[in-house]
C-alpha atoms as a PDB file:
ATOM      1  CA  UNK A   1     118.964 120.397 135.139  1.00  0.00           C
ATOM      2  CA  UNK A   2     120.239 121.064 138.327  1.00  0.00           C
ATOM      3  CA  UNK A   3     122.129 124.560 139.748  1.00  0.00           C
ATOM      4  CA  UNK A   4     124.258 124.769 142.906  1.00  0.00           C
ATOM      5  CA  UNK A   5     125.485 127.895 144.456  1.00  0.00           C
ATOM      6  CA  UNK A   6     125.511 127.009 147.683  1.00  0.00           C
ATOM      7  CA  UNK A   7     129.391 126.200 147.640  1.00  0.00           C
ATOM      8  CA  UNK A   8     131.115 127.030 144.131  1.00  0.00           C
ATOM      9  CA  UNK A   9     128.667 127.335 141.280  1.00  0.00           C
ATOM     10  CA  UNK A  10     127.960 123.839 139.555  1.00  0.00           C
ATOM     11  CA  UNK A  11     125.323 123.016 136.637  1.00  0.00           C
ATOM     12  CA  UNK A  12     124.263 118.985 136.814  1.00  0.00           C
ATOM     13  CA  UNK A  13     122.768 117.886 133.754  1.00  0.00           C
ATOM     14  CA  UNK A  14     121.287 114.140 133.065  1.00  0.00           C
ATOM     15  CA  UNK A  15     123.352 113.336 136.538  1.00  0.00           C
ATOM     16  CA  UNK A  16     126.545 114.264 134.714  1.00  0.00           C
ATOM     17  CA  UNK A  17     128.363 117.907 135.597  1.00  0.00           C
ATOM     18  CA  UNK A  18     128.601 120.545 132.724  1.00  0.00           C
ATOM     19  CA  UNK A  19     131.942 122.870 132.599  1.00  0.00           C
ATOM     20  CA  UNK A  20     130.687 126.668 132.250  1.00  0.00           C
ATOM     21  CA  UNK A  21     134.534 127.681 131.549  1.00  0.00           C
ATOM     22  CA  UNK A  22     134.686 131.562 130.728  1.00  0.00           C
ATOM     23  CA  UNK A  23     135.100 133.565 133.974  1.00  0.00           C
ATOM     24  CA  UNK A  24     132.399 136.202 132.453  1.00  0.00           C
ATOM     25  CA  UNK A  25     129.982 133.370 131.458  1.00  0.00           C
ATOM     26  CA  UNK A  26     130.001 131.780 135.013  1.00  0.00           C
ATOM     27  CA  UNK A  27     129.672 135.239 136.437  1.00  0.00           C
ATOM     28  CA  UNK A  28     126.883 136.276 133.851  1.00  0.00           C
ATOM     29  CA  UNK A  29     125.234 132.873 134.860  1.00  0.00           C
ATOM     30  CA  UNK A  30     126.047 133.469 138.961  1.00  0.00           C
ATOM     31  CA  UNK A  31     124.248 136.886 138.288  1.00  0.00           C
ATOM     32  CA  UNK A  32     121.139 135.252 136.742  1.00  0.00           C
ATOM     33  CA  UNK A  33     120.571 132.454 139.451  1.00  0.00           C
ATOM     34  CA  UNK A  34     120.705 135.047 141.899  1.00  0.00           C
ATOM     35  CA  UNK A  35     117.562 136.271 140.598  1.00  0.00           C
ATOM     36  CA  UNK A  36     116.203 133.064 139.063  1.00  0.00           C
ATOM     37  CA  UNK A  37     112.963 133.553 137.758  1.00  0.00           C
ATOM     38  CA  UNK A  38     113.288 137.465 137.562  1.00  0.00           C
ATOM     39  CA  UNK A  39     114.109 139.814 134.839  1.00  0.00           C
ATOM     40  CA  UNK A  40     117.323 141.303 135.144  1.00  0.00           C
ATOM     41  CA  UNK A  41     118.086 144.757 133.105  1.00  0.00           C
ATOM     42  CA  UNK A  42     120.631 144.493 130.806  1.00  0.00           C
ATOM     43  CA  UNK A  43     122.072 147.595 131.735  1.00  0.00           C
ATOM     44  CA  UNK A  44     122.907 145.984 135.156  1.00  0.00           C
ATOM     45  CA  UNK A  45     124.513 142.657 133.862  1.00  0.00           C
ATOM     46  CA  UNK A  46     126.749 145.080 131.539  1.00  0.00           C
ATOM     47  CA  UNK A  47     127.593 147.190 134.347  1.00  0.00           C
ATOM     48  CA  UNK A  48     128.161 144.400 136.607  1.00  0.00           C
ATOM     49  CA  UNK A  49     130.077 142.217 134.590  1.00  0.00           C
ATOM     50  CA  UNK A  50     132.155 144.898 132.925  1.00  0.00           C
ATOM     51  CA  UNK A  51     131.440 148.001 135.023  1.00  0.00           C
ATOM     52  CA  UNK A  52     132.950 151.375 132.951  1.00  0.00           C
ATOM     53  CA  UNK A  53     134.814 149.300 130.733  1.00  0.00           C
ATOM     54  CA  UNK A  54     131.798 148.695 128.913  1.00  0.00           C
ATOM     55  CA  UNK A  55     131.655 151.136 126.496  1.00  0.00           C
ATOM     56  CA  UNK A  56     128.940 151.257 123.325  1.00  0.00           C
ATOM     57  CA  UNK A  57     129.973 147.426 123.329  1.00  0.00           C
ATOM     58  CA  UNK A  58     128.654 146.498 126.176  1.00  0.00           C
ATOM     59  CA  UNK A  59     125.054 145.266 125.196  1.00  0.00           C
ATOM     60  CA  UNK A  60     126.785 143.447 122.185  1.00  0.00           C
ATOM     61  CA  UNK A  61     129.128 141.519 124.727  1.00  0.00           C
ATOM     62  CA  UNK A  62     126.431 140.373 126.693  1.00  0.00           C
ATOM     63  CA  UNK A  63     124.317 139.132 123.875  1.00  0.00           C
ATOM     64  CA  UNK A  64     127.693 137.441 122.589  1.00  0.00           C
ATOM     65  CA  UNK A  65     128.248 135.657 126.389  1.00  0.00           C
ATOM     66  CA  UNK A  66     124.255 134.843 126.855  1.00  0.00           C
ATOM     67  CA  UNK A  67     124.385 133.255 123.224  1.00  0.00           C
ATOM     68  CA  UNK A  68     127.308 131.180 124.357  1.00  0.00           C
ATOM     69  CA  UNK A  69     126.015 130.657 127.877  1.00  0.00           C
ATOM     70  CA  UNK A  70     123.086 129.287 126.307  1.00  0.00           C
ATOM     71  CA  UNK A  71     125.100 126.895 124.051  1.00  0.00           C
ATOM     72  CA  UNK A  72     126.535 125.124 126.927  1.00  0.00           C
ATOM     73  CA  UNK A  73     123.528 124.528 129.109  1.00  0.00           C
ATOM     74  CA  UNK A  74     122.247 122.874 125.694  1.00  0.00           C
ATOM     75  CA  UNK A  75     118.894 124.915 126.032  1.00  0.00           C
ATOM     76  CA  UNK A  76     117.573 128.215 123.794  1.00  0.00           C
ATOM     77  CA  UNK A  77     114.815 128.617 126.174  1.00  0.00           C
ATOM     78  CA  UNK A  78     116.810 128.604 129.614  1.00  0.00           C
ATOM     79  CA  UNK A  79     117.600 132.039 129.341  1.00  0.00           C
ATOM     80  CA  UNK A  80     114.678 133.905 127.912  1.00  0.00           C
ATOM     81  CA  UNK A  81     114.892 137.671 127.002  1.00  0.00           C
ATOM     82  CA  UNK A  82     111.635 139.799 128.788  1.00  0.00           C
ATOM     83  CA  UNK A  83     111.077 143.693 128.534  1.00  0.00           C
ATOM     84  CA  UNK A  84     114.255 145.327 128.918  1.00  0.00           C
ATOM     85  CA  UNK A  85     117.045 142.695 130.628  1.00  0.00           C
ATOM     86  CA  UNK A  86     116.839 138.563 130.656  1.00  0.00           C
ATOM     87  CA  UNK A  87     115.565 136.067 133.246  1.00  0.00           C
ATOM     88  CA  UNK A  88     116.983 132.544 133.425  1.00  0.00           C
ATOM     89  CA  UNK A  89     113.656 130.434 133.460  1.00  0.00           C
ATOM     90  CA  UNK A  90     114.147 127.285 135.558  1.00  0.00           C
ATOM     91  CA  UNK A  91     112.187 124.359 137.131  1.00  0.00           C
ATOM     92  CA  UNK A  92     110.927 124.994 140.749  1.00  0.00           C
ATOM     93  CA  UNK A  93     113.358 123.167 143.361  1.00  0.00           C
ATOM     94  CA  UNK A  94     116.459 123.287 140.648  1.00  0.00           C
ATOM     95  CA  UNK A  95     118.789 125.948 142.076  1.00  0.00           C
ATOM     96  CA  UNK A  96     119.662 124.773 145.754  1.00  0.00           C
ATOM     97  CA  UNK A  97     119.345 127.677 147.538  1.00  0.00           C
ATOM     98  CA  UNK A  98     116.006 128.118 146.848  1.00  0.00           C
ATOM     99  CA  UNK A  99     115.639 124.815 148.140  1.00  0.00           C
ATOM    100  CA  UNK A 100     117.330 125.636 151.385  1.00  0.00           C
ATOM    101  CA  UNK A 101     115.661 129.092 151.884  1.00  0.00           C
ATOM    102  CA  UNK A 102     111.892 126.812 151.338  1.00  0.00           C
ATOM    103  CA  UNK A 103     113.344 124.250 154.006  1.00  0.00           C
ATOM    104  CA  UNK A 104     114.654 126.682 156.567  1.00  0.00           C
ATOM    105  CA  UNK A 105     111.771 128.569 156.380  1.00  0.00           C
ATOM    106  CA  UNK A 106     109.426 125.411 157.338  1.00  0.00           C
ATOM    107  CA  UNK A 107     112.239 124.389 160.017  1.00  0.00           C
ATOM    108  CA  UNK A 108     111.445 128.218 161.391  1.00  0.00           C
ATOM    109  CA  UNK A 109     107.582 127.876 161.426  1.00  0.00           C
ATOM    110  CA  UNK A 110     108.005 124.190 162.846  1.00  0.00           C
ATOM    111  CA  UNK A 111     110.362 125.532 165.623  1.00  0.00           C
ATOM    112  CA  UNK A 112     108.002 128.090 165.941  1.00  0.00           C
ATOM    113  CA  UNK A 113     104.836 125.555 166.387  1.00  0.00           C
ATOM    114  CA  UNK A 114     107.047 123.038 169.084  1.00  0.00           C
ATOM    115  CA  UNK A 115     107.312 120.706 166.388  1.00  0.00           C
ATOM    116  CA  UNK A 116     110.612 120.312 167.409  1.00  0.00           C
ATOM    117  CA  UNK A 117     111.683 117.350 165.679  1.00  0.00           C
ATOM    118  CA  UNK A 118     110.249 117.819 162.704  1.00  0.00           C
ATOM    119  CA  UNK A 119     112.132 121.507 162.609  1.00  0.00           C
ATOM    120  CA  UNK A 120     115.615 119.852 163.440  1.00  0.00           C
ATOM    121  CA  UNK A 121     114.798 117.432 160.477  1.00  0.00           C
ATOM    122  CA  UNK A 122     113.988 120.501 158.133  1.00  0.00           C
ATOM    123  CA  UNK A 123     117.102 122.044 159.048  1.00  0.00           C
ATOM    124  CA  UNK A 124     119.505 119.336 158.856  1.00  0.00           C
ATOM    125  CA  UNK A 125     117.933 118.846 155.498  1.00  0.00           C
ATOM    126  CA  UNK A 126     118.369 122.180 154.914  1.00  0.00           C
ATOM    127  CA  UNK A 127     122.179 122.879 156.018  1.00  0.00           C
ATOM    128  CA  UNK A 128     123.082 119.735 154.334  1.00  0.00           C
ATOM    129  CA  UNK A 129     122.573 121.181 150.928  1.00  0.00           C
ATOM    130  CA  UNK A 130     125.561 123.437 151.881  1.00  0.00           C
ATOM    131  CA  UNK A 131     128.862 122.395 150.178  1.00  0.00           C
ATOM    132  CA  UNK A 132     130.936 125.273 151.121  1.00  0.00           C
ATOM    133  CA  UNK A 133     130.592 129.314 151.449  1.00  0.00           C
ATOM    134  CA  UNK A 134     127.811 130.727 149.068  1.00  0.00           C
ATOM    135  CA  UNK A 135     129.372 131.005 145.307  1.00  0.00           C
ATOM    136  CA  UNK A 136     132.916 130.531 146.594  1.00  0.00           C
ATOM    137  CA  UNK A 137     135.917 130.552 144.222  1.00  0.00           C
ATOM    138  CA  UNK A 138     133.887 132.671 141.582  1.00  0.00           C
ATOM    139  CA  UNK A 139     135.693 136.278 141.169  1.00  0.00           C
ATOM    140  CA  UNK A 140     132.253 138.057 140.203  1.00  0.00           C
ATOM    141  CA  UNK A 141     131.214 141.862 140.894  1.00  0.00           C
ATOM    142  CA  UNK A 142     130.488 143.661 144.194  1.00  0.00           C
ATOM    143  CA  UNK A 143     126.938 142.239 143.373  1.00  0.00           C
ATOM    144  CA  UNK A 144     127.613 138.689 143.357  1.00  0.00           C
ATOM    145  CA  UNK A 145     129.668 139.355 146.503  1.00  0.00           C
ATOM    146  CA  UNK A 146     126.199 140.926 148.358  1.00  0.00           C
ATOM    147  CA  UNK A 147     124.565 137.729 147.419  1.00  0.00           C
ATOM    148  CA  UNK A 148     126.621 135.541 148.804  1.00  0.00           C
ATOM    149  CA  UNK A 149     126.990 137.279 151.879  1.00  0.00           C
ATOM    150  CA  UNK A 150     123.056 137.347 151.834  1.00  0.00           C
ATOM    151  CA  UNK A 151     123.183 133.335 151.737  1.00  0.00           C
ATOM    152  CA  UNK A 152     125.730 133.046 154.106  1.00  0.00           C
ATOM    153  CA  UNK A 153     124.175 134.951 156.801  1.00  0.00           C
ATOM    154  CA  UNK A 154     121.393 132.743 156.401  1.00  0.00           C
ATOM    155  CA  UNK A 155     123.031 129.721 156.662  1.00  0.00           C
ATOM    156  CA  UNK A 156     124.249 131.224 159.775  1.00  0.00           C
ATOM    157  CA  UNK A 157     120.895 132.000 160.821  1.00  0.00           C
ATOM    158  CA  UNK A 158     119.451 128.527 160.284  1.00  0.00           C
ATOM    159  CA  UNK A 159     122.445 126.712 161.354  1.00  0.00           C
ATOM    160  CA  UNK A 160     121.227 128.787 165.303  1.00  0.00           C
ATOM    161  CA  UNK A 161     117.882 127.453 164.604  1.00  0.00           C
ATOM    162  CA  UNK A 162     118.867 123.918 164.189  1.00  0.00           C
ATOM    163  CA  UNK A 163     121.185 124.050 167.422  1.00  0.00           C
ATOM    164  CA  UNK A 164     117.789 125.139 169.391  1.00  0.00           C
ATOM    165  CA  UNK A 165     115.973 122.752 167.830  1.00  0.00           C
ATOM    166  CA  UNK A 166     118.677 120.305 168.533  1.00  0.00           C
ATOM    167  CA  UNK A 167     118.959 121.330 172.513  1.00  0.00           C
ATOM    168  CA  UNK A 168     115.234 121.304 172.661  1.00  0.00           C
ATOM    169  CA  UNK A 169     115.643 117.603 172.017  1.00  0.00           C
ATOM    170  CA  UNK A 170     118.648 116.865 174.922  1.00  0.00           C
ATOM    171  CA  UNK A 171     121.320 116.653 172.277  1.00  0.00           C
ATOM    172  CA  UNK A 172     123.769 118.932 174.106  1.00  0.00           C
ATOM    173  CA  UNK A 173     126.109 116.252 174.898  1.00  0.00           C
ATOM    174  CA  UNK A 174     126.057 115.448 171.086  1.00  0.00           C
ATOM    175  CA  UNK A 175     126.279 119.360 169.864  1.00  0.00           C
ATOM    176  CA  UNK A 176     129.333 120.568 171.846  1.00  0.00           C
ATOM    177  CA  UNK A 177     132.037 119.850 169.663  1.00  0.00           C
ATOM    178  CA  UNK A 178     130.346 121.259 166.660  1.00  0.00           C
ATOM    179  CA  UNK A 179     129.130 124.617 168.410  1.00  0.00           C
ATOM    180  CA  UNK A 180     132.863 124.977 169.778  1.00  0.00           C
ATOM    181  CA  UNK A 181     134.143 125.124 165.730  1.00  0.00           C
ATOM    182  CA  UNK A 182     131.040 127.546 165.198  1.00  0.00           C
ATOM    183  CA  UNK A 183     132.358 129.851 168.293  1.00  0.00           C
ATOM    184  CA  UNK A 184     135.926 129.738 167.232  1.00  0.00           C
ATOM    185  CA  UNK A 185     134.790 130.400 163.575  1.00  0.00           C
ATOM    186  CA  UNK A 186     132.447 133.567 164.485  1.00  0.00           C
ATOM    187  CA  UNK A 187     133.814 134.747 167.734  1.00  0.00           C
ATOM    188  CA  UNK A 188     131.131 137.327 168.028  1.00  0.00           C
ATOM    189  CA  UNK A 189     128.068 135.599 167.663  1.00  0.00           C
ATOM    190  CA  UNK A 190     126.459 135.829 170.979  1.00  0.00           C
ATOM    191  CA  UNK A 191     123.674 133.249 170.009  1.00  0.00           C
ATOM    192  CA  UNK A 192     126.495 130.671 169.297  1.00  0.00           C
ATOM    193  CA  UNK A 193     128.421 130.947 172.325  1.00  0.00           C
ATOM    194  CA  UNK A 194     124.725 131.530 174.315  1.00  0.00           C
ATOM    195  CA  UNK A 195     124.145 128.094 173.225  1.00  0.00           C
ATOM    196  CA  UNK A 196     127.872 126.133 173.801  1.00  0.00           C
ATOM    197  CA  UNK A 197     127.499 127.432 177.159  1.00  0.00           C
ATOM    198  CA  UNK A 198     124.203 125.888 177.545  1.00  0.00           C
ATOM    199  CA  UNK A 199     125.242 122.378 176.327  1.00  0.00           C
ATOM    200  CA  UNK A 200     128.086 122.436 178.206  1.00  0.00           C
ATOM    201  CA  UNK A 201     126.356 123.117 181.657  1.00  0.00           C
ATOM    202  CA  UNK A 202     123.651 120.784 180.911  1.00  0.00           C
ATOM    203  CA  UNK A 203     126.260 118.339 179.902  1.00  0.00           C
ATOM    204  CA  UNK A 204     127.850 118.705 183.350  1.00  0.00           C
ATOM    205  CA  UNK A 205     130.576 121.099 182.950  1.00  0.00           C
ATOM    206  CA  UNK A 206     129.497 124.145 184.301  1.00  0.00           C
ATOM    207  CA  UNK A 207     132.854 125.767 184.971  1.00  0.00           C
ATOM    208  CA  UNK A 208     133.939 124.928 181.144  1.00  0.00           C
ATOM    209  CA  UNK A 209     130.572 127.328 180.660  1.00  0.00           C
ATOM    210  CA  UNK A 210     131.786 130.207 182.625  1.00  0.00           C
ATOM    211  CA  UNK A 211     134.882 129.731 181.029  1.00  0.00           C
ATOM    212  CA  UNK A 212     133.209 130.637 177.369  1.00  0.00           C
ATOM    213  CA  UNK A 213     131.344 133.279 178.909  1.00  0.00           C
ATOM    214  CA  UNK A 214     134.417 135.078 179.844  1.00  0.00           C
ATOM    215  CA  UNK A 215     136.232 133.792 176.807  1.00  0.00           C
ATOM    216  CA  UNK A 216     134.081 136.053 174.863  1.00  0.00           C
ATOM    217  CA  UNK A 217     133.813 138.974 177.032  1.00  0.00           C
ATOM    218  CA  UNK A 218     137.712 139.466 176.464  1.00  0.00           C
ATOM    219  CA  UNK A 219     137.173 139.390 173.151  1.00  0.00           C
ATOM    220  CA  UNK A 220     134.180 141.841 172.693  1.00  0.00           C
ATOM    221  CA  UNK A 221     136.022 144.409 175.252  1.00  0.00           C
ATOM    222  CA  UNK A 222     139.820 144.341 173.510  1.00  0.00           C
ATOM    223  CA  UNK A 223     138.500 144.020 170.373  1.00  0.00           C
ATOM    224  CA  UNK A 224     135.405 146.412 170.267  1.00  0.00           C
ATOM    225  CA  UNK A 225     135.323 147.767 173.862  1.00  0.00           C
ATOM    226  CA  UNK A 226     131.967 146.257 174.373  1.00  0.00           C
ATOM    227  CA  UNK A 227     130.411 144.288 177.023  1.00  0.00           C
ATOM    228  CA  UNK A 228     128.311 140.954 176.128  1.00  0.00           C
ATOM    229  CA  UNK A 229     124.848 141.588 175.301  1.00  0.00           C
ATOM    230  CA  UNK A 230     122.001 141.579 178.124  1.00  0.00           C
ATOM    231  CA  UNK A 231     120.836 137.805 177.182  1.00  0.00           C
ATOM    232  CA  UNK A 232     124.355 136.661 177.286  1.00  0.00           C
ATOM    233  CA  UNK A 233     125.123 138.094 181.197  1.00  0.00           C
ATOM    234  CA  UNK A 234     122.014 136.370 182.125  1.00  0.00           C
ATOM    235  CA  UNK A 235     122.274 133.320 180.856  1.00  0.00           C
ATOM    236  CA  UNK A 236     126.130 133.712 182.409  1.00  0.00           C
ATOM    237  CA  UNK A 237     123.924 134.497 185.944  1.00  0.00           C
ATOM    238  CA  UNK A 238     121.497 131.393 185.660  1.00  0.00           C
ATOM    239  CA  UNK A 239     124.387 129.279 185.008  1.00  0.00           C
ATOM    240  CA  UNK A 240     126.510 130.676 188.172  1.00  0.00           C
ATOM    241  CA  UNK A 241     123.113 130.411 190.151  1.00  0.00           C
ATOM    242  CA  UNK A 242     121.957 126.942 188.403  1.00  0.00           C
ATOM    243  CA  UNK A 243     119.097 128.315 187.866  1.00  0.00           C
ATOM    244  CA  UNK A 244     116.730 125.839 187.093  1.00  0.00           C
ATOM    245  CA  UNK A 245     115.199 126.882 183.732  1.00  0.00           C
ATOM    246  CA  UNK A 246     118.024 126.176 182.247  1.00  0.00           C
ATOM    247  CA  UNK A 247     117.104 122.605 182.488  1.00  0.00           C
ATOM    248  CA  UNK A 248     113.194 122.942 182.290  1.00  0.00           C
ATOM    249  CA  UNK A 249     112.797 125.552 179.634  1.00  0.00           C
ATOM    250  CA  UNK A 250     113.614 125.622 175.883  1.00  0.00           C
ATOM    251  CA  UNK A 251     117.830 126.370 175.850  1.00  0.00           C
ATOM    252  CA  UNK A 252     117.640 129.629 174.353  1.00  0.00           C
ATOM    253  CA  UNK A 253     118.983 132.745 175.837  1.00  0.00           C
ATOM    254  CA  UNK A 254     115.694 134.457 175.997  1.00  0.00           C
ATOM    255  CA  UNK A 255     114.229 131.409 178.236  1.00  0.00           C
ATOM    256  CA  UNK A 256     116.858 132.576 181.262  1.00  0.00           C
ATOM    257  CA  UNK A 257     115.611 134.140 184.389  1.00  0.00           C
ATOM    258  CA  UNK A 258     116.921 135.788 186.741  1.00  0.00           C
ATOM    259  CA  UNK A 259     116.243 135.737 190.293  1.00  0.00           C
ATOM    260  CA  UNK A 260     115.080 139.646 189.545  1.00  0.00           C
ATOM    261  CA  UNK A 261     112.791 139.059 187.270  1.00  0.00           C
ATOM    262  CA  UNK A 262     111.239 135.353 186.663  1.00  0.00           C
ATOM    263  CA  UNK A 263     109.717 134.425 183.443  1.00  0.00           C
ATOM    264  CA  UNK A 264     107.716 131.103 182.572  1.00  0.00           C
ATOM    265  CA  UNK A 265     109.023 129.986 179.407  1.00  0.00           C
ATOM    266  CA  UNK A 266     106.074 129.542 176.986  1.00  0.00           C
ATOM    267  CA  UNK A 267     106.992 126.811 175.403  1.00  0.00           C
ATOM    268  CA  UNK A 268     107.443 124.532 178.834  1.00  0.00           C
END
């Protein structure tokens, strides 16, 4: 059996999807993925899934949408009841996003190693389990919600990762028009827009560079009255001064020099 939350919750059983239809049941199930493997009090599944409108019924409701929960994944033992709450008890490598957090952590340590194209390998591997934002379309408690903001900044996280990796290995001509939807789409990530700017100047178009650079300065100051961060203005300097790191180093904003202070990129 197979789990998915990385995009709206799924079960895949025997290659063939299975319909969890109650809003509570895919919640109750959304709940115990997010901890797969753990124990989860019963106290907090009630209070998450009904919150004060519990009442002295709540234990009896959950045991009523676990029983039926159970029914439809077609296994008793699935969802196992342990000291005071319930763990769902799953294969290794079934739920996806512990998949993607194993892979994006190897893509990290690869980076991290200058095994560069093995790392953009795990990563691709890694983002490609991704079918849409974390748990999407499920209305579930504020819990559910932290989760999948949890996921999603991670994606986030290892989607930067596999652009580095990626302009480690010359792609920039081939990454621009993806990190331009990633910069329109999160406007404030400096490490995105750090990065378009890089491909772009490599690519040739330096003054398309600048451009971004001040692009996202208006934003930061009308929208937060803030100036870009201190990697940002010098990778903006390096590319005004074509510095030449920025084609002999590893293309990450903390590989710019200045002509202040110089520093060898380790990794070169």
């Amino acid at each position: 059996m197979e789990f998915r939350i990385l995009g709206a919750l799924d079960v895949i059983k025997d290659d063939r999807p299975l319909t969890v239809r109650s809003g509570k049941q895919q919640a109750l199930l959304a709940l115990l993925l997010c901890q797969a493997g753990k124990v989860v009090r019963s106290d907090a599944l009630v209070d998450a899934l009904w919150g004060d409108e519990a009442g002295e019924q709540g234990v009896k409701r959950l045991r009523l949408h676990l029983h039926r929960l159970r029914r439809t994944l077609g296994s008793a033992e699935a969802i196992v009841h342990r000291a005071q709450g319930y763990a769902l008890d799953i294969p290794t490598g079934s739920l996806d996003a512990h998949r993607f957090e194993s892979l994006a952590h190897q893509g990290r340590q690869a980076l991290a190693s200058g095994l560069v194209e093995r790392a953009s390998d795990l990563l691709h591997t890694a983002l490609a389990l991704w079918r849409g934002p974390a748990l999407s379309g499920l209305e579930g408690p504020p819990l559910l919600n932290q989760e999948a903001t949890r996921l999603n900044e991670e994606r986030l996280s290892a989607l930067g990762d596999c652009m580095d990796a990626d302009l480690r290995l010359r792609r920039h001509t081939d990454l621009i028009g993806r990190l331009s939807v990633l910069v329109e789409e999160h406007p404030l990530q400096e490490r995105f827009r750090g990065q378009l700017m890089l491909a772009l100047y490599r690519a040739g178009r330096q003054a398309e560079a600048l451009e971004v650079y001040r692009a996202g300065r208006h934003i930061l100051s009308t929208d937060l009255g803030l100036e870009p961060g201190a990697e940002l203005r010098r990778l903006e300097l390096a590319i005004l001064t074509s510095d030449a790191s920025l084609a002999a180093c590893t293309p990450t904003m903390r590989t710019v020099h200045t002509r202040r202070r110089r520093t060898r990129c380790p990794r070169c």
